[in-house]
Protein backbone atom coordinates (compact mmCIF):
# COMPACT_ATOMS: atom_id res chain seq x y z
CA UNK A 1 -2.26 76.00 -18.13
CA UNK A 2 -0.20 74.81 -15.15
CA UNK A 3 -0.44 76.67 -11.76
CA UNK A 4 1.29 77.04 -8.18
CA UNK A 5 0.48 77.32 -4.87
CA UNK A 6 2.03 80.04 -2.53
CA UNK A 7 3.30 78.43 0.74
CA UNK A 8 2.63 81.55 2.86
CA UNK A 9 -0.72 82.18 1.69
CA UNK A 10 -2.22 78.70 0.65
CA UNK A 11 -3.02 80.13 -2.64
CA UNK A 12 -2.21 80.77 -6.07
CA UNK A 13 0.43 83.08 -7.63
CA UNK A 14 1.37 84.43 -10.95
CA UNK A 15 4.70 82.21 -11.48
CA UNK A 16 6.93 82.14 -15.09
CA UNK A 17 5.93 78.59 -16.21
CA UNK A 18 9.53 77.86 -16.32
CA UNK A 19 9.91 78.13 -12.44
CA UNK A 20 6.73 76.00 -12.04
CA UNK A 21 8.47 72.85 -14.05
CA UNK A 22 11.46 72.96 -12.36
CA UNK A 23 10.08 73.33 -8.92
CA UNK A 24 7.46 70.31 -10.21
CA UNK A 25 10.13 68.36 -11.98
CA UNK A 26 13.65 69.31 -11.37
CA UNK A 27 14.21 70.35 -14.66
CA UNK A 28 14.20 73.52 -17.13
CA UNK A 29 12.05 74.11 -19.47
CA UNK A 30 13.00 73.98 -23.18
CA UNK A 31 14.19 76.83 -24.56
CA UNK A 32 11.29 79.34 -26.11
CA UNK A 33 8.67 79.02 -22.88
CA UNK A 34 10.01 80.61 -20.45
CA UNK A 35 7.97 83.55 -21.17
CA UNK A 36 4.68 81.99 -20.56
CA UNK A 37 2.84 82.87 -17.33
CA UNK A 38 0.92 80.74 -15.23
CA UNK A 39 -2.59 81.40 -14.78
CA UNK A 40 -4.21 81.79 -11.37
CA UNK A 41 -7.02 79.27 -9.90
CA UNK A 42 -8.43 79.73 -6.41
CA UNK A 43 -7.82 76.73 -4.23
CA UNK A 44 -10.37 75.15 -2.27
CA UNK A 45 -9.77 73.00 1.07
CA UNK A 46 -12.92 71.23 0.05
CA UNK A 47 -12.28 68.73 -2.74
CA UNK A 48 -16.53 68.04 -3.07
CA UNK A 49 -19.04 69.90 -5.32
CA UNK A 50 -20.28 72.87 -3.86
CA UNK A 51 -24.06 72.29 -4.88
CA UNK A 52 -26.42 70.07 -2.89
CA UNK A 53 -25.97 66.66 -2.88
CA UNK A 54 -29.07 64.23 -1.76
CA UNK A 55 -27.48 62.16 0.65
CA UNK A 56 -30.81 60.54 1.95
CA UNK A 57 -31.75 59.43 -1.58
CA UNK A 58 -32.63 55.70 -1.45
CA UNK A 59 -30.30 54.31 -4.04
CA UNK A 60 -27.36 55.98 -2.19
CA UNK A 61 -28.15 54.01 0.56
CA UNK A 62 -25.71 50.94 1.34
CA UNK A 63 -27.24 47.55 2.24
CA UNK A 64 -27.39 47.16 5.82
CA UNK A 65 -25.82 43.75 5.36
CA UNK A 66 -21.78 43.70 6.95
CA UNK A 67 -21.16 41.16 5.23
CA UNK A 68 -20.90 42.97 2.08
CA UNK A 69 -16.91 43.46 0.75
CA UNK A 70 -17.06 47.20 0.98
CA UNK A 71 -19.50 47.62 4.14
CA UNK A 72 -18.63 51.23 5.79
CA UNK A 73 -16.66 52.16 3.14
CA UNK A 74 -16.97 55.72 2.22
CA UNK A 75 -17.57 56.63 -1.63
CA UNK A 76 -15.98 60.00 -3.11
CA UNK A 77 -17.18 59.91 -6.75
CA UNK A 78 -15.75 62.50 -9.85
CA UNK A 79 -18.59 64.72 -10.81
CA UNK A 80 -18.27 62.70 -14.52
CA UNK A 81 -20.74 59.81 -13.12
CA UNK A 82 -23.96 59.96 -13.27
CA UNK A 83 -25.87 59.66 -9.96
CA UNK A 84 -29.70 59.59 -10.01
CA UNK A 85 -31.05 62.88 -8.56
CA UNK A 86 -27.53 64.64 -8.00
CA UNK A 87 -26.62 66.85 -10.98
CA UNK A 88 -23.59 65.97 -12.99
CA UNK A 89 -21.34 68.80 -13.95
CA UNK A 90 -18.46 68.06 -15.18
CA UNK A 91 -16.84 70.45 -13.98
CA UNK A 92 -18.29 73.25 -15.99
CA UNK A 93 -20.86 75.60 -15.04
CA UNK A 94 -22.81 75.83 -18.48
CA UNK A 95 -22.75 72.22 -18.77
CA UNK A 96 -24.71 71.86 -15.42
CA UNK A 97 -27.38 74.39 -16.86
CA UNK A 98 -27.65 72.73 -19.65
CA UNK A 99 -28.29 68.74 -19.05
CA UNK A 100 -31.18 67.61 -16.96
CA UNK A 101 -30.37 65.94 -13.43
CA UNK A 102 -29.62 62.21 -14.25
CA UNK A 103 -32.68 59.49 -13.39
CA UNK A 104 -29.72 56.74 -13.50
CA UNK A 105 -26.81 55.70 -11.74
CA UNK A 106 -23.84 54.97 -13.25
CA UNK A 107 -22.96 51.27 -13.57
CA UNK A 108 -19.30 51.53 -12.02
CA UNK A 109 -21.35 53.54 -8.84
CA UNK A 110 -24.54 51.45 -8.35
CA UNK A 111 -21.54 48.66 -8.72
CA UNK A 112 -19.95 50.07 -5.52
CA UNK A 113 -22.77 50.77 -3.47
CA UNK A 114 -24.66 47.52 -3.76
CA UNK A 115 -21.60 45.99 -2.39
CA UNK A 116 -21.70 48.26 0.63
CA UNK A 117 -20.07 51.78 -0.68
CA UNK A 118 -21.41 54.48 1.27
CA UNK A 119 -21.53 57.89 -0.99
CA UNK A 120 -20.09 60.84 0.73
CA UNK A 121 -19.99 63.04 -2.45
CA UNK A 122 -19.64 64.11 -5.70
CA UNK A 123 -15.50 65.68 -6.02
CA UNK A 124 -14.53 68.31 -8.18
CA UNK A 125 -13.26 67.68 -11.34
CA UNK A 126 -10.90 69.56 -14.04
CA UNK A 127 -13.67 71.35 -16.85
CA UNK A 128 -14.53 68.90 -18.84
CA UNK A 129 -11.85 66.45 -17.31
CA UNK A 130 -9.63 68.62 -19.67
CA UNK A 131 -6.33 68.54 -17.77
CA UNK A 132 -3.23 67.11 -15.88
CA UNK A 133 -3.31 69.74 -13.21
CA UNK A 134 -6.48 69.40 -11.29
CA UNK A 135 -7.41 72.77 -12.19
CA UNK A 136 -11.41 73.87 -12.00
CA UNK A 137 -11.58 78.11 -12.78
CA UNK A 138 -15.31 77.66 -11.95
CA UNK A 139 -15.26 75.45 -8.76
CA UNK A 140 -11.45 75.83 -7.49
CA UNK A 141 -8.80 73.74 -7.73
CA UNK A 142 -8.69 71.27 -4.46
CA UNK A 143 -5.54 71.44 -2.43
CA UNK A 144 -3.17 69.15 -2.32
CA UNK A 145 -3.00 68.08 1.27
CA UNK A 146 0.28 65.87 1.48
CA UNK A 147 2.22 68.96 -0.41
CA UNK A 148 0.05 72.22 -0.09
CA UNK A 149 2.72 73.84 -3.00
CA UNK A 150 2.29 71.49 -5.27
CA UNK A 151 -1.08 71.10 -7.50
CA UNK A 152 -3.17 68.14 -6.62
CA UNK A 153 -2.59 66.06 -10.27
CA UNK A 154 -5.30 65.35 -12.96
CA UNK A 155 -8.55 65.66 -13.61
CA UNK A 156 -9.69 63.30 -10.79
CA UNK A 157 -7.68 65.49 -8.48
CA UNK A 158 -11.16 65.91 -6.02
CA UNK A 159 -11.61 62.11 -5.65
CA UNK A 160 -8.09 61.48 -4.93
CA UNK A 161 -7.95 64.65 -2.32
CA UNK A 162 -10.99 63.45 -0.66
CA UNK A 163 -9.10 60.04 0.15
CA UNK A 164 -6.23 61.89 0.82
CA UNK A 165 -7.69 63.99 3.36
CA UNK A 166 -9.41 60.74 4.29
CA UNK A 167 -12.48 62.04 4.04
CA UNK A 168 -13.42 58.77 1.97
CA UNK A 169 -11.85 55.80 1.54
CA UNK A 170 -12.74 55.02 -1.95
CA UNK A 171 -12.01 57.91 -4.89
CA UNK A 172 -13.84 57.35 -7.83
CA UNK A 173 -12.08 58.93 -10.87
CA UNK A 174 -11.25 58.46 -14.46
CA UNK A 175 -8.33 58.25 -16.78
CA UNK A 176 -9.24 60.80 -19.85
């Protein structure tokens, strides 16, 4: 379900869904919904995973050659890709509990990194990718920085935050 941020507090606020698509899109809602309510997500100002990431791990580690295309570039990836030794997610508690930590890196990732990526982080994701809002109930729902109202966009709302807030420079995310 869709959700809004309250300016004054930087969080979120039961809102009648019609009031959220206008403010979103400039339009009303079609008649019949209007009586829907939003439902609330806590923000975060940190679009990254919460648990511990191994930043030292070996593979994570770019090549030390400059000459590489994306030397000192600085990797946000959606907690859908696998990365050997850092649990995947997905964005849903039981999911983590449930699936051992990965022993490979994703293709797209180890892609990235041997051509000088430098992994800053795992981002949240929607549950299960499961969305167009950016919305995680487990892990929060990252902030959008540009327009702290609005919500952040899809399910690859964490990667694209984290570039946002240019805390990396590439955001790793998926269309689903």
């Amino acid at each position: 379900m869709p959700c809004l941020v309250n300016k004054k507090h930087n969080n979120l606020t039961n809102v009648s869904l019609d009031l959220l698509v206008k403010r979103l899109f400039h339009r009303a809602l079609p008649h019949g919904f209007s009586h829907r309510q939003l439902h609330v997500i806590q923000t975060t100002n940190n679009p990254f995973m919460a648990f511990q990431q191994k930043l030292h791990a070996p593979s994570l580690d770019a090549p030390k050659n400059s000459a590489v295309p994306l030397a000192s570039y600085r990797l946000a990836v959606k907690d859908l890709f696998h990365i050997a030794g850092i649990p995947t997610a997905a964005g849903n508690p039981d999911w983590l509990a449930s699936h051992d930590i990965p022993s490979e890196t994703a293709s797209v990732v180890t892609t990235l990194l041997e051509n000088g990526a430098r992994f800053v982080g795992k981002t949240i994701t929607d549950e299960l990718a499961y969305s167009l809002n950016g919305q995680n109930k487990h892990y929060g729902m990252p902030l959008n920085p540009v327009t702290p109202d609005r919500i952040p966009g899809g399910s690859s709302s964490g990667s694209a935050v984290a570039v946002s807030m240019q805390l990396a420079d590439i955001g790793l995310g998926t269309d689903t």
